[in-house]
N, C-alpha and C. Protein backbone atom coordinates (compact mmCIF):
# COMPACT_ATOMS: atom_id res chain seq x y z
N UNK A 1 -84.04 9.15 -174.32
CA UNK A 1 -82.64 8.95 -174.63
C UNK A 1 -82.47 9.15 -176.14
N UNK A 2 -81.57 9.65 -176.29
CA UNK A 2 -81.41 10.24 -177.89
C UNK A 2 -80.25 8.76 -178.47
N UNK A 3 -80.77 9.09 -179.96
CA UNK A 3 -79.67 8.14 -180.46
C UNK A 3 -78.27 8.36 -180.59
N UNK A 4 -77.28 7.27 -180.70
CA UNK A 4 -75.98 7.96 -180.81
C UNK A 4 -75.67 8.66 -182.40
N UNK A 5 -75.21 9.59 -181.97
CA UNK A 5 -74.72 10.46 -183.09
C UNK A 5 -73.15 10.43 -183.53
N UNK A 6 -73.08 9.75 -184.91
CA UNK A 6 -71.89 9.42 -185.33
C UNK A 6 -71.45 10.83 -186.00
N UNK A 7 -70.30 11.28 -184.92
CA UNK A 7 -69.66 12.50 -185.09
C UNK A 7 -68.61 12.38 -186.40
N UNK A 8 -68.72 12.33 -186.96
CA UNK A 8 -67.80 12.57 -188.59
C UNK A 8 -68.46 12.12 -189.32
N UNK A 9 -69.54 11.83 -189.38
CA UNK A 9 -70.94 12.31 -190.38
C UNK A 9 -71.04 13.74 -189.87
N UNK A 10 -71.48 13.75 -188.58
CA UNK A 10 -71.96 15.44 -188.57
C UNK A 10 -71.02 16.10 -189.01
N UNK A 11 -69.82 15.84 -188.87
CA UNK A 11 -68.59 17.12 -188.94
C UNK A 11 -68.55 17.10 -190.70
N UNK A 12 -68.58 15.81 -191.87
CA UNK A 12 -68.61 15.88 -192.83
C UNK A 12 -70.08 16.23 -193.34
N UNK A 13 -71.08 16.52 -192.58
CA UNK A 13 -72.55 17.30 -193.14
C UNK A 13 -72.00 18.42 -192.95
N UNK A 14 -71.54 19.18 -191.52
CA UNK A 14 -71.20 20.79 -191.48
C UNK A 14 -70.58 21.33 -192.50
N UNK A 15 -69.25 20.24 -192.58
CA UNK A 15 -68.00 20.74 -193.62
C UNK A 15 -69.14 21.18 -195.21
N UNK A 16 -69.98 20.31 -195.79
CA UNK A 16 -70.54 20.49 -196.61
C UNK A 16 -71.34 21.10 -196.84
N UNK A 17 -71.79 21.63 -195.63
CA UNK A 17 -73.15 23.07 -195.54
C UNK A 17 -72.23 24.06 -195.69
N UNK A 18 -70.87 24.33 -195.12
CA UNK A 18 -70.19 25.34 -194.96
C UNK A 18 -69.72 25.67 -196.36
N UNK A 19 -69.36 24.40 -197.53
CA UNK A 19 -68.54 24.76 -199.05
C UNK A 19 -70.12 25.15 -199.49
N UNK A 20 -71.37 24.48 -198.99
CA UNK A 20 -72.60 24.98 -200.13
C UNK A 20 -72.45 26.40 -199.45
N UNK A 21 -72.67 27.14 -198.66
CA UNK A 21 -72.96 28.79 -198.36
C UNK A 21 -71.43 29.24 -199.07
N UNK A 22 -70.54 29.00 -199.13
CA UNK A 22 -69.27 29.49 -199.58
C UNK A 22 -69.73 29.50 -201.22
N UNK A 23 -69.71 28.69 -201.74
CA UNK A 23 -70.11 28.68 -203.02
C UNK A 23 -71.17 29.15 -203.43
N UNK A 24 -72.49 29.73 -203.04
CA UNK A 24 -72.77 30.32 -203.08
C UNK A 24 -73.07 32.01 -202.89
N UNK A 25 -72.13 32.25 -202.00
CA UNK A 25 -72.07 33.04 -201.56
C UNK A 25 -71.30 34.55 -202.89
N UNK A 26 -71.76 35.87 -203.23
CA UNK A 26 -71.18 36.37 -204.17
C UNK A 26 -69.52 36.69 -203.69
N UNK A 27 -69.07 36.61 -204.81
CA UNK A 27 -67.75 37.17 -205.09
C UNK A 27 -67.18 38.32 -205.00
N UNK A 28 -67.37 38.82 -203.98
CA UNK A 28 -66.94 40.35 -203.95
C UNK A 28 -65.16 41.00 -203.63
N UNK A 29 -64.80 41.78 -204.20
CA UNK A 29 -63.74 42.58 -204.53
C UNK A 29 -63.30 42.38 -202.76
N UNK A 30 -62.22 42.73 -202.57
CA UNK A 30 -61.58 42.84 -200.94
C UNK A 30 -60.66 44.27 -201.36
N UNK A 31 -60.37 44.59 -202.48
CA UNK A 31 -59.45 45.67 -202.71
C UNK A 31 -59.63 46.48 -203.82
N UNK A 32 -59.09 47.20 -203.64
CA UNK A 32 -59.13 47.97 -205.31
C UNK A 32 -58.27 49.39 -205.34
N UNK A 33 -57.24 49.29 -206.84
CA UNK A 33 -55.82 49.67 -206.39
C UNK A 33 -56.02 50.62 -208.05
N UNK A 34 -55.80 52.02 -207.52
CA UNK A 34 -56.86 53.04 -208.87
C UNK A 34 -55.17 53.51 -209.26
N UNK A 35 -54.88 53.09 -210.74
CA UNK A 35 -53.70 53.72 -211.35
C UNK A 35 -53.67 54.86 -212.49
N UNK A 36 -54.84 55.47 -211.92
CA UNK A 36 -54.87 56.40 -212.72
C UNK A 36 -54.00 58.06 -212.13
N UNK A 37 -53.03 58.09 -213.07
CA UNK A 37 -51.68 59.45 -212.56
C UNK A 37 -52.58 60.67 -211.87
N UNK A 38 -52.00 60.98 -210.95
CA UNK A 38 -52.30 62.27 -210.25
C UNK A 38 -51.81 63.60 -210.84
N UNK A 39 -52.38 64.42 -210.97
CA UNK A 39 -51.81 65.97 -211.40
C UNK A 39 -50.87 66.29 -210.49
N UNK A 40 -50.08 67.06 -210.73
CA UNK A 40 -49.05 67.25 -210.06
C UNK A 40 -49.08 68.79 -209.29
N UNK A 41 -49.77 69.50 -210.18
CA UNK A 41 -50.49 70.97 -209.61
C UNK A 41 -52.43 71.08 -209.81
N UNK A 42 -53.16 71.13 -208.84
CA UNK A 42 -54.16 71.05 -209.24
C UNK A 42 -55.11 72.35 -208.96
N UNK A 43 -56.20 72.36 -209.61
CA UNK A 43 -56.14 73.87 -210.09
C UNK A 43 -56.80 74.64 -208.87
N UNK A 44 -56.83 74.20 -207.97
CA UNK A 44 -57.29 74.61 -206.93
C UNK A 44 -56.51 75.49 -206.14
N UNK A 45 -57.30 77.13 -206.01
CA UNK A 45 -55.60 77.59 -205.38
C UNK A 45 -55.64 77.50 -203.40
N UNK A 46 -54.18 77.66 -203.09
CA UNK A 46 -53.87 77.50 -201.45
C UNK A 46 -55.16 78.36 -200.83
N UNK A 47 -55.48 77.80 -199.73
CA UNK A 47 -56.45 78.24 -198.68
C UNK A 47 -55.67 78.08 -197.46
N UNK A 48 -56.08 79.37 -196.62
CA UNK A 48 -55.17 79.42 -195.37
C UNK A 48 -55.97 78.51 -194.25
N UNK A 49 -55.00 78.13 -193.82
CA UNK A 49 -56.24 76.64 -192.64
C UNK A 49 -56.05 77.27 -191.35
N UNK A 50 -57.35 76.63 -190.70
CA UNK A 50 -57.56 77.44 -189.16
C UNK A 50 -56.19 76.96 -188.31
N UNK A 51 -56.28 78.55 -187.19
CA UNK A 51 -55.12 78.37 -186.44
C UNK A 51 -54.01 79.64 -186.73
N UNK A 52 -53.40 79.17 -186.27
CA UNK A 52 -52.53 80.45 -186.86
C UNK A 52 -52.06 80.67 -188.02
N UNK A 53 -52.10 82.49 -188.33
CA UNK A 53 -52.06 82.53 -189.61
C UNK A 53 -50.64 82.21 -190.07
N UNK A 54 -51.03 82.17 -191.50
CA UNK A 54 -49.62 82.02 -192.25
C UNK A 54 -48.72 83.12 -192.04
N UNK A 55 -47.26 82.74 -192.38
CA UNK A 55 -46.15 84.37 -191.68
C UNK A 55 -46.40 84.89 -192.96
N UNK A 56 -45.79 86.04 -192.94
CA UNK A 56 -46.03 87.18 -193.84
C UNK A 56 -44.57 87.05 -194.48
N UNK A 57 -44.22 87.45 -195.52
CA UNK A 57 -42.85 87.72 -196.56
C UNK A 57 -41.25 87.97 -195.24
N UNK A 58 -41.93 89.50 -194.61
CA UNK A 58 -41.02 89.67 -193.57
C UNK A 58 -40.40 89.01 -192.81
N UNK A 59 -41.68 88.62 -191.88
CA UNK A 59 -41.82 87.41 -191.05
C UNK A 59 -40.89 86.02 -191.48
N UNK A 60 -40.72 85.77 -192.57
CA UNK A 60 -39.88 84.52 -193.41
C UNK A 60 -39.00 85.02 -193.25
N UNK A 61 -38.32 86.26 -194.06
CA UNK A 61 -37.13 86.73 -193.98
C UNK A 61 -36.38 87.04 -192.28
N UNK A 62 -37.04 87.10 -191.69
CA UNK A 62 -36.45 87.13 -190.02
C UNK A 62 -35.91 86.17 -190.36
N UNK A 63 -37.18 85.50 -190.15
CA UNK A 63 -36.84 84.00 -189.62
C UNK A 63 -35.44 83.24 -189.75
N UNK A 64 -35.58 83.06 -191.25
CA UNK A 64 -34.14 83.05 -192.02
C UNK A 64 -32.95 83.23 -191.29
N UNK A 65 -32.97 84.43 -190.97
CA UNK A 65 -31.99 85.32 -190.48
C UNK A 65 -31.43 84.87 -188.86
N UNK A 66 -32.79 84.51 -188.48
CA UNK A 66 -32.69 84.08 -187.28
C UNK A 66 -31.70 82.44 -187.08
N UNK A 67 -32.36 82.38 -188.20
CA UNK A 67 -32.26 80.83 -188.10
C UNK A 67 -30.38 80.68 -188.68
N UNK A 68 -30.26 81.15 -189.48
CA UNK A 68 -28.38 81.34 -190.01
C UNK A 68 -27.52 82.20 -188.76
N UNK A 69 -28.27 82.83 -188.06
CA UNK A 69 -27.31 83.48 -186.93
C UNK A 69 -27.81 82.59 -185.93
N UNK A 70 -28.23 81.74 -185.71
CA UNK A 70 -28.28 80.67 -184.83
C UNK A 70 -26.93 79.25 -185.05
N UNK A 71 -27.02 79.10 -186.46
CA UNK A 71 -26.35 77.67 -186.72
C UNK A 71 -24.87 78.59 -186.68
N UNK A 72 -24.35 80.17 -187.18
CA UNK A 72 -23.48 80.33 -186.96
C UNK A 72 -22.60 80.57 -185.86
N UNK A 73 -23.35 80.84 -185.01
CA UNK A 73 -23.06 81.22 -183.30
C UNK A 73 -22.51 79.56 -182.60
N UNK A 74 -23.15 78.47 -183.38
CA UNK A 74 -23.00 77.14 -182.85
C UNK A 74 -21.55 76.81 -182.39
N UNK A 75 -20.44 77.11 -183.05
CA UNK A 75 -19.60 76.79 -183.30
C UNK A 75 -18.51 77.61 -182.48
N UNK A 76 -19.43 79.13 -182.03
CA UNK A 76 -18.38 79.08 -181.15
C UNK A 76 -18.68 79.35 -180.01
N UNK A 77 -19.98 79.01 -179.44
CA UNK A 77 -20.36 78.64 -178.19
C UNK A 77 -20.20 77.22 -177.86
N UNK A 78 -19.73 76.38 -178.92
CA UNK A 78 -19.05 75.01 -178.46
C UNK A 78 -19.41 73.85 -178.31
């Protein structure tokens, strides 16, 4: 048969094992917030990314075209 164990001693030994590992324990950063200004053009030039290619000059200028005889037609198809 075990002895009785006076529970708020144990809970005030835990509580006090728990502030000794806390206090010991190092201090480490949780964040870190870098304010140093970004370039605004950097010298790196555009690379075309996989997938389809980029449109060509023409190709824009359709488009354009497409796209203004679309919003103008709006108005009177209703």
């Amino acid at each position: 048969h075990t002895a009785p164990v006076d529970k708020r001693a144990a809970a005030r030994g835990l509580a006090a094992a728990v502030e000794e590992a806390l206090a010991e324990a190092p201090q480490m950063p949780i964040a870190h917030r870098d304010d140093t200004p970004l370039p605004l053009v950097g010298p790196t030039p555009p690379v075309a990314q996989p997938g389809r290619p980029p449109m060509s000059q023409r190709a824009t200028d359709v488009s354009g075209v497409m796209l203004a005889g679309g919003v103008a037609s709006l108005p009177v198809g209703g």
